[in-house]
C-alpha atoms as a PDB file:
ATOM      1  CA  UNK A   1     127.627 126.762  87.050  1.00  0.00           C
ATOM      2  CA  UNK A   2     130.492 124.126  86.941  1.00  0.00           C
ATOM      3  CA  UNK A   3     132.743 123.264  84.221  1.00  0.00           C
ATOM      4  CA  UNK A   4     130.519 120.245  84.007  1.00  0.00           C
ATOM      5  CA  UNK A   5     127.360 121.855  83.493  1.00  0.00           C
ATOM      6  CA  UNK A   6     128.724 124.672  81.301  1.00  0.00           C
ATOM      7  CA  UNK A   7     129.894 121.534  78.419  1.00  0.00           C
ATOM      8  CA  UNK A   8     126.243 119.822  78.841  1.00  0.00           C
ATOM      9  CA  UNK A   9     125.031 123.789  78.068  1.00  0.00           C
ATOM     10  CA  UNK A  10     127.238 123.506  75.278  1.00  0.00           C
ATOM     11  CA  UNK A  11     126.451 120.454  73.722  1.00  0.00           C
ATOM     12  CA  UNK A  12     122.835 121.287  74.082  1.00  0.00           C
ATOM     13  CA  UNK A  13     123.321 124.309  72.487  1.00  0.00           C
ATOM     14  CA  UNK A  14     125.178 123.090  69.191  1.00  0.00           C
ATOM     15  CA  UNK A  15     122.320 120.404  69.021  1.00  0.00           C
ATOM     16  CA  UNK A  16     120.074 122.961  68.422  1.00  0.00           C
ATOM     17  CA  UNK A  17     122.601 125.003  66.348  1.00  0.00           C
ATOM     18  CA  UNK A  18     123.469 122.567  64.447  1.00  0.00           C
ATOM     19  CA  UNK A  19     119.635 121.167  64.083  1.00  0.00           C
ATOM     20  CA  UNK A  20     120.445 117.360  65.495  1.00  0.00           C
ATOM     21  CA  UNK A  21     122.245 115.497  67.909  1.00  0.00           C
ATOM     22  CA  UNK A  22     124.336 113.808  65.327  1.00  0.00           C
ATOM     23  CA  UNK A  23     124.953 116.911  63.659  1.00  0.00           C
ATOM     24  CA  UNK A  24     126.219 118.097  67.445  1.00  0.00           C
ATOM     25  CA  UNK A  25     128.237 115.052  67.605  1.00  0.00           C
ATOM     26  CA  UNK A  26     130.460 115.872  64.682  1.00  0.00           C
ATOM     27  CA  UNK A  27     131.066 119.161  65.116  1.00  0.00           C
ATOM     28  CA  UNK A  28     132.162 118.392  68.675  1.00  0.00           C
ATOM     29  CA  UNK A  29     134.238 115.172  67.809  1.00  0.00           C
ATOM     30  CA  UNK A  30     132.349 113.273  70.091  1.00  0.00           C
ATOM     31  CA  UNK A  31     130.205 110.309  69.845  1.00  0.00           C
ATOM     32  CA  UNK A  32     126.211 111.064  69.492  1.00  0.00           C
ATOM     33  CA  UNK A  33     125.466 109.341  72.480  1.00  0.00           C
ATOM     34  CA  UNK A  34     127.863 111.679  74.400  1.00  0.00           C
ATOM     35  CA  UNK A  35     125.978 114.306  73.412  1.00  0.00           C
ATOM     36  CA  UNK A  36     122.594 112.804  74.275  1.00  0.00           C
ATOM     37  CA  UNK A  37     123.869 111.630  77.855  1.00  0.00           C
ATOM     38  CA  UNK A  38     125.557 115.109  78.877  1.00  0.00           C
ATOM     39  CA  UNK A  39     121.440 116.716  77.697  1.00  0.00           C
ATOM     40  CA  UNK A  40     119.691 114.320  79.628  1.00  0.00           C
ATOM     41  CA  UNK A  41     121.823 115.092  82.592  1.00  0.00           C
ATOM     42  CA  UNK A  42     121.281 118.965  81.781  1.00  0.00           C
ATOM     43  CA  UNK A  43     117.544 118.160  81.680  1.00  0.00           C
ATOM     44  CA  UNK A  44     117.617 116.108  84.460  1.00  0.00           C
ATOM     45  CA  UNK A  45     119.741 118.706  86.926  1.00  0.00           C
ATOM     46  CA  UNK A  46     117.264 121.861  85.781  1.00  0.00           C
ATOM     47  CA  UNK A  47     114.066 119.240  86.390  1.00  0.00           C
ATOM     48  CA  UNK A  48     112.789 120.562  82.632  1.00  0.00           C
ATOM     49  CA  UNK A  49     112.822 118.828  79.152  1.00  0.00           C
ATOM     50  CA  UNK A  50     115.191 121.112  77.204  1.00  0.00           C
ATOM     51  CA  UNK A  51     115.098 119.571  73.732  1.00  0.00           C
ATOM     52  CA  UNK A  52     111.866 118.538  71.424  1.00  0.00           C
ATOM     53  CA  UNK A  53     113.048 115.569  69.431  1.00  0.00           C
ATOM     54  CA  UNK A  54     111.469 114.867  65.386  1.00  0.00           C
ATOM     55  CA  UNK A  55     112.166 113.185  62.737  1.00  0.00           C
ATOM     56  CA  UNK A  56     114.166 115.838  61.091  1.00  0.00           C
ATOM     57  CA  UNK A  57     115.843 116.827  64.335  1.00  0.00           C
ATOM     58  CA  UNK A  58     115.596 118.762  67.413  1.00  0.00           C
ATOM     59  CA  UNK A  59     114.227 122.524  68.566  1.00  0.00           C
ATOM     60  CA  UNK A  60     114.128 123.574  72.082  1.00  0.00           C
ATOM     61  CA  UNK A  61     111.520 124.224  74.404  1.00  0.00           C
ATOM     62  CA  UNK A  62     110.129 126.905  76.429  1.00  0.00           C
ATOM     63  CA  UNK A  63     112.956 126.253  79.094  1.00  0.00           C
ATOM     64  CA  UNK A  64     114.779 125.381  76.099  1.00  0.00           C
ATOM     65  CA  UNK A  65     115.186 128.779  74.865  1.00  0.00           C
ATOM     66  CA  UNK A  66     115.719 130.269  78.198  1.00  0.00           C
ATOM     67  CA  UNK A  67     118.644 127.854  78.483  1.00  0.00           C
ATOM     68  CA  UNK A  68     119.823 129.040  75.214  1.00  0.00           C
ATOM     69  CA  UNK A  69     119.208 132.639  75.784  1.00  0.00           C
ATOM     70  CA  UNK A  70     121.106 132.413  79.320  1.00  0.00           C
ATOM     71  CA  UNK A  71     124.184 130.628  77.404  1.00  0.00           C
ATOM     72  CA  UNK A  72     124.271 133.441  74.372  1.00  0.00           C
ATOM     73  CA  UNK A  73     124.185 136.238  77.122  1.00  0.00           C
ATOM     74  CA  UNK A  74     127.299 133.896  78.964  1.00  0.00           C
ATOM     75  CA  UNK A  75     129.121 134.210  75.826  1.00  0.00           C
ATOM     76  CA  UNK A  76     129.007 137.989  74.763  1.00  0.00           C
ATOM     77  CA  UNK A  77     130.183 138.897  78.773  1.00  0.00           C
ATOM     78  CA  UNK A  78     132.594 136.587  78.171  1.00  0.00           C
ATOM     79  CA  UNK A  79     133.756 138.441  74.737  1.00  0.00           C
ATOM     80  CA  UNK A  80     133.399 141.949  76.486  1.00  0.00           C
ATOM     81  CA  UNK A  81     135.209 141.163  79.269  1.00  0.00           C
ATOM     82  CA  UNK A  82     138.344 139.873  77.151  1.00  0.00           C
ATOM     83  CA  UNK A  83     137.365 142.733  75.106  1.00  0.00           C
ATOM     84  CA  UNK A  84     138.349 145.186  78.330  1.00  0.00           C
ATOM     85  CA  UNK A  85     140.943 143.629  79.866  1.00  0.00           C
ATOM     86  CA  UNK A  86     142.822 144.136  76.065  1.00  0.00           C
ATOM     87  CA  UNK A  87     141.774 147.516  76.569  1.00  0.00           C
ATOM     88  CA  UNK A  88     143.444 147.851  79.534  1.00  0.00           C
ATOM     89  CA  UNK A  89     146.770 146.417  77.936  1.00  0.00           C
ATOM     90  CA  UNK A  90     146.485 149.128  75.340  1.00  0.00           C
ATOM     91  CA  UNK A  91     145.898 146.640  72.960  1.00  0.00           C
ATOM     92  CA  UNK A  92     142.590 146.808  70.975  1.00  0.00           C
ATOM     93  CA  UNK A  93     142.566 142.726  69.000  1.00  0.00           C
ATOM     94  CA  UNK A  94     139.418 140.273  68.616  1.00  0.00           C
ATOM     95  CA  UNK A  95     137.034 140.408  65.887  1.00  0.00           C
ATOM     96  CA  UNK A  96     133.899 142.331  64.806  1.00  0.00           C
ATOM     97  CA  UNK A  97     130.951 140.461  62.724  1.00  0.00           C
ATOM     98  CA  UNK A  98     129.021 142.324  60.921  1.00  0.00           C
ATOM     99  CA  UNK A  99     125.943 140.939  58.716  1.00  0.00           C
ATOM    100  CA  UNK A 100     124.105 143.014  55.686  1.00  0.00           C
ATOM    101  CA  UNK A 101     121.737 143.497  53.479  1.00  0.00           C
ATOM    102  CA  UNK A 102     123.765 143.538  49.650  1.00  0.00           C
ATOM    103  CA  UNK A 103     122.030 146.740  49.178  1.00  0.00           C
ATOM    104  CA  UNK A 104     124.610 148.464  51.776  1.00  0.00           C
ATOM    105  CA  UNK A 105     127.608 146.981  50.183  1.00  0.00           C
ATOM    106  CA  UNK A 106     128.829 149.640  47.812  1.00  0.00           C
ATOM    107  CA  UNK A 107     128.855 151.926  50.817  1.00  0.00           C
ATOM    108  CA  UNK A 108     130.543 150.150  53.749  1.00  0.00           C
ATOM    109  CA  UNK A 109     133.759 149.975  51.533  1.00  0.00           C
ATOM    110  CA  UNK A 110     134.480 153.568  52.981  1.00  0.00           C
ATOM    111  CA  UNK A 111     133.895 153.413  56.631  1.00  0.00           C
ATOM    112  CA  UNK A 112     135.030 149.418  56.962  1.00  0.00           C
ATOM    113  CA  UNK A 113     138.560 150.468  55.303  1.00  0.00           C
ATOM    114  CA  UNK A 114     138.865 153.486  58.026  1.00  0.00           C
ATOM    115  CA  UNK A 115     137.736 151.301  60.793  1.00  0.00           C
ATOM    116  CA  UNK A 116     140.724 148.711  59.665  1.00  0.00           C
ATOM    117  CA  UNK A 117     143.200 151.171  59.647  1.00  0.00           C
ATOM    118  CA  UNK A 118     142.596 152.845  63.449  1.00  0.00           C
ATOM    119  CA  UNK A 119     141.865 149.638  63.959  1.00  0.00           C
ATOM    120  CA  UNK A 120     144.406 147.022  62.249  1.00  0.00           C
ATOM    121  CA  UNK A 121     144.423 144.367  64.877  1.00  0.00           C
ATOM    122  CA  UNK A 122     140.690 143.818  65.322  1.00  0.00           C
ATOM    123  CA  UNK A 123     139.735 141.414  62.070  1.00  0.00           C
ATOM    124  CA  UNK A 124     136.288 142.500  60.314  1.00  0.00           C
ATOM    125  CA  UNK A 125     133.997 139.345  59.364  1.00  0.00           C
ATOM    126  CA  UNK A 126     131.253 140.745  57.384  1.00  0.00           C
ATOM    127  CA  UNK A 127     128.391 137.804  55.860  1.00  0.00           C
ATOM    128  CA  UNK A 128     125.608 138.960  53.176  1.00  0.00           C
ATOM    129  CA  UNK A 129     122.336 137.946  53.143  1.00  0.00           C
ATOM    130  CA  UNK A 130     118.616 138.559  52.991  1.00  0.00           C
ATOM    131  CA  UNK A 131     116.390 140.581  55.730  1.00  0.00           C
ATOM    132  CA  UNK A 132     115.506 137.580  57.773  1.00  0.00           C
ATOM    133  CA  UNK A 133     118.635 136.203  57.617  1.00  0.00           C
ATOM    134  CA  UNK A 134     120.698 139.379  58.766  1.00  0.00           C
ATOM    135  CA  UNK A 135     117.794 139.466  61.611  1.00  0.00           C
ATOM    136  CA  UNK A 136     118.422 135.487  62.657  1.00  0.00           C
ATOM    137  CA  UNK A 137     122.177 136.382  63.222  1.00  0.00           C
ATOM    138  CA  UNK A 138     121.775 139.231  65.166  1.00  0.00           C
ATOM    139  CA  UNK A 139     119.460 137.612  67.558  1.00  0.00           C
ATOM    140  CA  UNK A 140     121.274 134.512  67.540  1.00  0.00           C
ATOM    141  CA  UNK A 141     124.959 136.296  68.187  1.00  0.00           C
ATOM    142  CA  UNK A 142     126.063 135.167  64.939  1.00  0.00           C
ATOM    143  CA  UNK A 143     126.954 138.951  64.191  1.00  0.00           C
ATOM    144  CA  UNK A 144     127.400 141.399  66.671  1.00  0.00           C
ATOM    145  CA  UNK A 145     125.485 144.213  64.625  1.00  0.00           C
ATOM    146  CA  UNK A 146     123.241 144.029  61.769  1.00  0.00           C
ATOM    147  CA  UNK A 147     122.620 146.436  58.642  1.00  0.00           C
ATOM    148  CA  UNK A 148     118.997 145.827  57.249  1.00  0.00           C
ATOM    149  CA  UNK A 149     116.234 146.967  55.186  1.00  0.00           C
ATOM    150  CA  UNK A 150     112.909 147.644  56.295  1.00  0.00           C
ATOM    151  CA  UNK A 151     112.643 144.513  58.921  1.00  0.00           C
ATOM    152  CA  UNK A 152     109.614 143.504  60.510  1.00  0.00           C
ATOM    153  CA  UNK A 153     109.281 144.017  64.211  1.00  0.00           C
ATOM    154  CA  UNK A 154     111.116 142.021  66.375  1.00  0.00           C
ATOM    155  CA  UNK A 155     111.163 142.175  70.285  1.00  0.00           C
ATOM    156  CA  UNK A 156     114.859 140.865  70.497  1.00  0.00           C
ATOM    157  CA  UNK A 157     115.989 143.514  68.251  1.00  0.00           C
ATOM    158  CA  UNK A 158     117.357 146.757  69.169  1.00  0.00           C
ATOM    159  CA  UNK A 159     117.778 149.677  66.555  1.00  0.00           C
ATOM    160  CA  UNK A 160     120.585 151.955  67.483  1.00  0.00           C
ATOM    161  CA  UNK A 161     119.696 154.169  64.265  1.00  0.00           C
ATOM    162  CA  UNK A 162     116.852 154.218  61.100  1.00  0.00           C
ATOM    163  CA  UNK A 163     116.541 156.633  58.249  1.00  0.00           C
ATOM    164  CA  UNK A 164     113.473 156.125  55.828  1.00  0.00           C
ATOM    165  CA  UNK A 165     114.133 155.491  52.176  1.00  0.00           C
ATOM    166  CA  UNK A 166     111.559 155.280  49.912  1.00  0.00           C
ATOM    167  CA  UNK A 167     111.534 152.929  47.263  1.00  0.00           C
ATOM    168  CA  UNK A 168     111.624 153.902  43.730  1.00  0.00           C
ATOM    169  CA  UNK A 169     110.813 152.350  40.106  1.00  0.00           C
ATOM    170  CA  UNK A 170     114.263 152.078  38.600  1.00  0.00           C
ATOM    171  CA  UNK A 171     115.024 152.082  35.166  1.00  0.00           C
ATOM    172  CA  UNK A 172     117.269 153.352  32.429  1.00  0.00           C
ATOM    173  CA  UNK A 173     117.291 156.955  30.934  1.00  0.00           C
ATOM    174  CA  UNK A 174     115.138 156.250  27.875  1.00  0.00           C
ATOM    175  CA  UNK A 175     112.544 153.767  29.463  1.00  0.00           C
ATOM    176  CA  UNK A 176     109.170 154.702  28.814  1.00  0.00           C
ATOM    177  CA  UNK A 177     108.093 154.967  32.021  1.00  0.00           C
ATOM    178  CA  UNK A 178     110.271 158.246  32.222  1.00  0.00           C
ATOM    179  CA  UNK A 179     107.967 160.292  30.210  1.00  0.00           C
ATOM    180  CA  UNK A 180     104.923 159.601  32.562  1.00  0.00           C
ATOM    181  CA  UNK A 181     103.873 162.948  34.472  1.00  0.00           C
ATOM    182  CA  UNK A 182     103.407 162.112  38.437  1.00  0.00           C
ATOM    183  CA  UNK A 183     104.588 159.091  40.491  1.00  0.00           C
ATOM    184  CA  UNK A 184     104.087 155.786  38.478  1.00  0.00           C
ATOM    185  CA  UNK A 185     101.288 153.207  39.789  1.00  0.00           C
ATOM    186  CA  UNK A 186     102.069 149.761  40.588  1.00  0.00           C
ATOM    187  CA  UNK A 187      99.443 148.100  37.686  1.00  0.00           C
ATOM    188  CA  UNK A 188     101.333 150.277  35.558  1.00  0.00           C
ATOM    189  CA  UNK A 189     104.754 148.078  35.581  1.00  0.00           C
ATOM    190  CA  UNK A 190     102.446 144.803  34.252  1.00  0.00           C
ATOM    191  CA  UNK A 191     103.447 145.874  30.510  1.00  0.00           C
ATOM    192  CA  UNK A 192     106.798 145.717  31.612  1.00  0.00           C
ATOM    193  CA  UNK A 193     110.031 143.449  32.373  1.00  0.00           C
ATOM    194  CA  UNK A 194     110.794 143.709  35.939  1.00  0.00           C
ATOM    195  CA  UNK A 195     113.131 142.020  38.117  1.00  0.00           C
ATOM    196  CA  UNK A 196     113.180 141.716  41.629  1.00  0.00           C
ATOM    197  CA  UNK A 197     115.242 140.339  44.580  1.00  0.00           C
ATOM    198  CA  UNK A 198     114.096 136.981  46.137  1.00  0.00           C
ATOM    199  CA  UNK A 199     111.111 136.768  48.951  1.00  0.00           C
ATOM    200  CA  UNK A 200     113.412 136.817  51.897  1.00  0.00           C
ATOM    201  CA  UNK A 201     114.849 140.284  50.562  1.00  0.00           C
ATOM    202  CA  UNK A 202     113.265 143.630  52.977  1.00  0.00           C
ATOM    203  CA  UNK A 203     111.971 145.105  49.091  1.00  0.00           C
ATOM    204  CA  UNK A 204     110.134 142.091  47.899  1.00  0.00           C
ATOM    205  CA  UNK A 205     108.161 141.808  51.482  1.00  0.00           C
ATOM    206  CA  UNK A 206     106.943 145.363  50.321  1.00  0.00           C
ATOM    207  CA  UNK A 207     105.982 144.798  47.153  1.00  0.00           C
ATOM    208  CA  UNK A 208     104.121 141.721  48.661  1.00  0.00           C
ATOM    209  CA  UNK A 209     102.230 144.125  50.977  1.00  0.00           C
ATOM    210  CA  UNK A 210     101.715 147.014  48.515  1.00  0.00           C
ATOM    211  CA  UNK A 211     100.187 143.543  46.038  1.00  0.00           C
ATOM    212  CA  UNK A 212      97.778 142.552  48.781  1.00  0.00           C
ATOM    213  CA  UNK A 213      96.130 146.103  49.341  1.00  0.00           C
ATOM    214  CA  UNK A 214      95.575 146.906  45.398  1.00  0.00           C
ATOM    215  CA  UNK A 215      94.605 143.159  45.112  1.00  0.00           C
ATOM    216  CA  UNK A 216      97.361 143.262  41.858  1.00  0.00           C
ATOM    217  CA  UNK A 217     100.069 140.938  41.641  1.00  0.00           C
ATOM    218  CA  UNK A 218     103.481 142.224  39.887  1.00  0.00           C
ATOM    219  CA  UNK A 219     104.871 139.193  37.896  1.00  0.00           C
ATOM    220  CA  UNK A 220     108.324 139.382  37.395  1.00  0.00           C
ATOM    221  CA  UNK A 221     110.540 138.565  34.586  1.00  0.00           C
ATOM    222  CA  UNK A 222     113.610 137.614  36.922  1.00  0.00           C
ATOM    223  CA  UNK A 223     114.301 136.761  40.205  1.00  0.00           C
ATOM    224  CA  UNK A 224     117.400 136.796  41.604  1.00  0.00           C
ATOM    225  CA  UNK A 225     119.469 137.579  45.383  1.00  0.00           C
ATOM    226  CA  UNK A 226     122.133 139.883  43.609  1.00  0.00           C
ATOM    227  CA  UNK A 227     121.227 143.810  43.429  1.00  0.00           C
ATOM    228  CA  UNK A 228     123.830 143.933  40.904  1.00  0.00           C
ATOM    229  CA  UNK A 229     122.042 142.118  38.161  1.00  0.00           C
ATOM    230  CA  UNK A 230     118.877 143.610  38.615  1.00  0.00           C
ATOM    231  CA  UNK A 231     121.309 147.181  38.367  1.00  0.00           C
ATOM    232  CA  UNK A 232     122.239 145.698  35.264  1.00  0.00           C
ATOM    233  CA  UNK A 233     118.877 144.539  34.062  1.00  0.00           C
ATOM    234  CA  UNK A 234     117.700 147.521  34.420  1.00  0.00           C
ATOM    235  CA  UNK A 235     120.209 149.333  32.282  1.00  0.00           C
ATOM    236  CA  UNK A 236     119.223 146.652  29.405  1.00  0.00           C
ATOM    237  CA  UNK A 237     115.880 148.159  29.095  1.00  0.00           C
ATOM    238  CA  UNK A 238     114.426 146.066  31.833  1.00  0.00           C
ATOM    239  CA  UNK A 239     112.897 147.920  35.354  1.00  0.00           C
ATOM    240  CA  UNK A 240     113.802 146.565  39.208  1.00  0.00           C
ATOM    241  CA  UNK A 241     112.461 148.392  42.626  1.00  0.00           C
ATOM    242  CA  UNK A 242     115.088 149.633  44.941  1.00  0.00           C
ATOM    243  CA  UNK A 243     115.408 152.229  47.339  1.00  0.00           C
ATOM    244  CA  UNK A 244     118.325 155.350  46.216  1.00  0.00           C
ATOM    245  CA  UNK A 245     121.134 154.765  48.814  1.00  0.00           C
ATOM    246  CA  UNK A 246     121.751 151.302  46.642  1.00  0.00           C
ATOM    247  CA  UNK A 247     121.755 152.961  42.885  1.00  0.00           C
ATOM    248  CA  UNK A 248     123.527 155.955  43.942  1.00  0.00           C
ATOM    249  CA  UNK A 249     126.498 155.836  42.043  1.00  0.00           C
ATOM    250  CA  UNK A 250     124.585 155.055  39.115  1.00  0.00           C
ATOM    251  CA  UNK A 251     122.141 157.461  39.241  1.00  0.00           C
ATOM    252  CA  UNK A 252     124.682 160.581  39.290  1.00  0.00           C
ATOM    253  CA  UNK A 253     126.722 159.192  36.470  1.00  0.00           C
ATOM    254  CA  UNK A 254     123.486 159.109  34.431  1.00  0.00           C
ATOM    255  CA  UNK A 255     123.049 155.023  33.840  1.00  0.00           C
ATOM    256  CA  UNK A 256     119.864 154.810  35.810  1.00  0.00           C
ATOM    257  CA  UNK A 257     116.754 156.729  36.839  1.00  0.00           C
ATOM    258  CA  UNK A 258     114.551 156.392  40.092  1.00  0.00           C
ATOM    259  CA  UNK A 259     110.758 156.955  39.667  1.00  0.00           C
ATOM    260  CA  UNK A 260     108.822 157.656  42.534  1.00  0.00           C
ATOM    261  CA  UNK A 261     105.726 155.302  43.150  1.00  0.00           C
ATOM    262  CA  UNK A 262     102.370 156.136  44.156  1.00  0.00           C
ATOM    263  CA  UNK A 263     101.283 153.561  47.008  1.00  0.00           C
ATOM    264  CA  UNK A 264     102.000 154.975  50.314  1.00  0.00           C
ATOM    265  CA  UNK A 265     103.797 151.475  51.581  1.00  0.00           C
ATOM    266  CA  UNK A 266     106.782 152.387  48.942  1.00  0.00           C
ATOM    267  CA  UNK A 267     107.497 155.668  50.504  1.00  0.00           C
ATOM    268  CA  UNK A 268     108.151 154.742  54.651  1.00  0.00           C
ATOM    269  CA  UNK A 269     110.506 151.506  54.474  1.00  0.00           C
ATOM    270  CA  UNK A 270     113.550 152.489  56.431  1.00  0.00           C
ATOM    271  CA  UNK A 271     117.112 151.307  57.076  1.00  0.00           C
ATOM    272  CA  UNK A 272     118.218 150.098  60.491  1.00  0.00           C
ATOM    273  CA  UNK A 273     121.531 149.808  62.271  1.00  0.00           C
ATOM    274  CA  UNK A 274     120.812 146.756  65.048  1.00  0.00           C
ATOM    275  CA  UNK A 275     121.983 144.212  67.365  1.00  0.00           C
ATOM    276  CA  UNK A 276     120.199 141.735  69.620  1.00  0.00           C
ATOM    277  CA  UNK A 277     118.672 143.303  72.675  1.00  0.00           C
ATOM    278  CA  UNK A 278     120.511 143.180  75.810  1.00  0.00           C
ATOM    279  CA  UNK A 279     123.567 142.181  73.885  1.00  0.00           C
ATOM    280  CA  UNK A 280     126.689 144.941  75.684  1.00  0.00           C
ATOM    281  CA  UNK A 281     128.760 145.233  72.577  1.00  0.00           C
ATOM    282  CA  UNK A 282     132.691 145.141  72.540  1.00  0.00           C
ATOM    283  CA  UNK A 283     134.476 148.739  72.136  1.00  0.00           C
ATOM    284  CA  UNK A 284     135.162 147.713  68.871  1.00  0.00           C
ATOM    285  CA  UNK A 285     131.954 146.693  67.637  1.00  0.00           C
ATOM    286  CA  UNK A 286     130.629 150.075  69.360  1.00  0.00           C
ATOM    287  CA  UNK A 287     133.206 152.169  67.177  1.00  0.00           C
ATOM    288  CA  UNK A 288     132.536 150.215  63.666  1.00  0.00           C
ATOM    289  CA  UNK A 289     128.915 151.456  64.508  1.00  0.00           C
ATOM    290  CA  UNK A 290     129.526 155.038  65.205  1.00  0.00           C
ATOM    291  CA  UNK A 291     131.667 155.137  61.816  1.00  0.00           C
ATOM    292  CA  UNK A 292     129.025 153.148  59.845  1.00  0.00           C
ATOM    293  CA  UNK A 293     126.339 155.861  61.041  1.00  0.00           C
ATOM    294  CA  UNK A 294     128.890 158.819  59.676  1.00  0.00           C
ATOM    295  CA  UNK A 295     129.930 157.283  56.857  1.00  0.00           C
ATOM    296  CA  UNK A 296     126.748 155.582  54.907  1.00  0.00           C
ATOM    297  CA  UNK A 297     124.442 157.194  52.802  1.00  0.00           C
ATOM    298  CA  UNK A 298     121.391 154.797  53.574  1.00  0.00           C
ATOM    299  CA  UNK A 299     121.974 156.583  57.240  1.00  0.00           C
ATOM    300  CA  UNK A 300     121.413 160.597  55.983  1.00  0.00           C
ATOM    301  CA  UNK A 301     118.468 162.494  54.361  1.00  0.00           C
END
């Protein structure tokens, strides 16, 4: 395509990035009806509406998407090919994003500070988020690879690596729920305080599922999007659900306990290592995975 037609593809694109033609505007430093004029050209050249306008702002189409998904492929050959040439120079620079579920924090400190130093001149972005947000970056190229928590299928996905890991009742030593013989049931935790991450978190979309088979609901006491407060609730006397890899520390210094639960959902959720399907990945996002699968605890038995 021509220079011409590769900046309509890219104002289109940050329209629907960016959710609106004015929105697209800004970013760009242009006026808004640049950006409309250089999409109705697009639209116009390809014979296809690309762009469904409403009141709150634009999504694409059918041929929308293809545009989109032509333009996101464009990009990454772009990245890889930059990526080789460098390699060719000896010289191994650019940048590596990597999204994740806060759960797999504690252990990426090891295998992101060894990457950095064989590595010192490729930068490390790294965003945290919820399941379906790590899974929107992937397939959108936000992030070249994702780390995530039980996600739900998605065809654009790819999974390079999964290890199941159950998820537990955690609480402190002395909780109550300790002394029960046998895995504890989920009705069980009513009498209880419990905290639990927010909806868009991989555990809560379990409990949710485990809640509509028993026909129980599990009303918690807090809600929050930080595993580190519901660590810390639990240590108060309070009890959170979370899978092992993410209380490990805690659990072999003695601060915390993990109780096994009876429903059959709790025990198959698994962790994933992924990236968007098709996507060729740069040498250096290829050797931050290899190290991530050596190094990380939610990746063993």
């Amino acid at each position: 395509m021509s220079l011409v037609q590769d900046r309509r593809i890219l104002y289109f694109f940050e329209a629907v990035r960016l959710g609106s033609v004015r929105a697209a505007a800004d970013f760009l430093n242009v006026a808004p009806s640049a950006v409309s004029r250089q999409i109705a050209q697009l639209e116009q050249e390809l014979g296809s509406p690309l762009l469904e306008r409403h009141r709150r702002g634009v999504k694409p189409t059918e041929a929308g998407d293809k545009v989109l998904a032509y333009y996101r492929q464009r990009l990454t050959q772009q990245e890889v090919l930059l990526d080789s040439i460098q390699a060719l120079k000896g010289l191994h620079s650019g940048s590596v994003t990597l999204v994740s579920g806060e759960g797999f924090l504690e252990s990426l400190a090891q295998p992101l500070a060894r990457f950095s130093e064989q590595h010192p001149r490729i930068e490390l972005i790294v965003n945290v988020c919820g399941s379906n947000e790590v899974i929107r970056q992937v397939v959108e190229d936000e992030a070249h690879i994702g780390l995530v928590f039980n996600p739900a299928a998605d065809p654009k996905i790819r999974s390079h690596a999964h290890q199941r890991q159950p998820v537990y009742v955690i609480t402190g030593p002395d909780h109550p729920l300790t002394d029960e013989p046998g895995p504890v049931e989920l009705r069980a935790l009513g009498q209880y305080r419990v905290a639990l991450p927010a909806v868009s978190y991989g555990i809560r979309q379990i409990l949710l599922q485990a809640e509509h088979q028993l026909g129980i609901t599990v009303q918690p006491t807090l809600t929050c999007s930080t595993f580190a407060m519901l660590k810390h609730f639990a240590m108060q006397g309070g009890v959170t659900l979370l899978p092992t890899f993410v209380v490990e520390e805690e659990i072999r210094s003695g601060k915390l306990r993990a109780l096994p639960l009876q429903h059959e959902v709790f025990s198959s959720p698994q962790t994933h290592l992924i990236s968007r399907l098709g996507r060729q990945l740069s040498v250096g996002a290829n050797r931050l995975m290899s190290m991530l699968l050596q190094d990380m605890t939610a990746f063993r038995n």
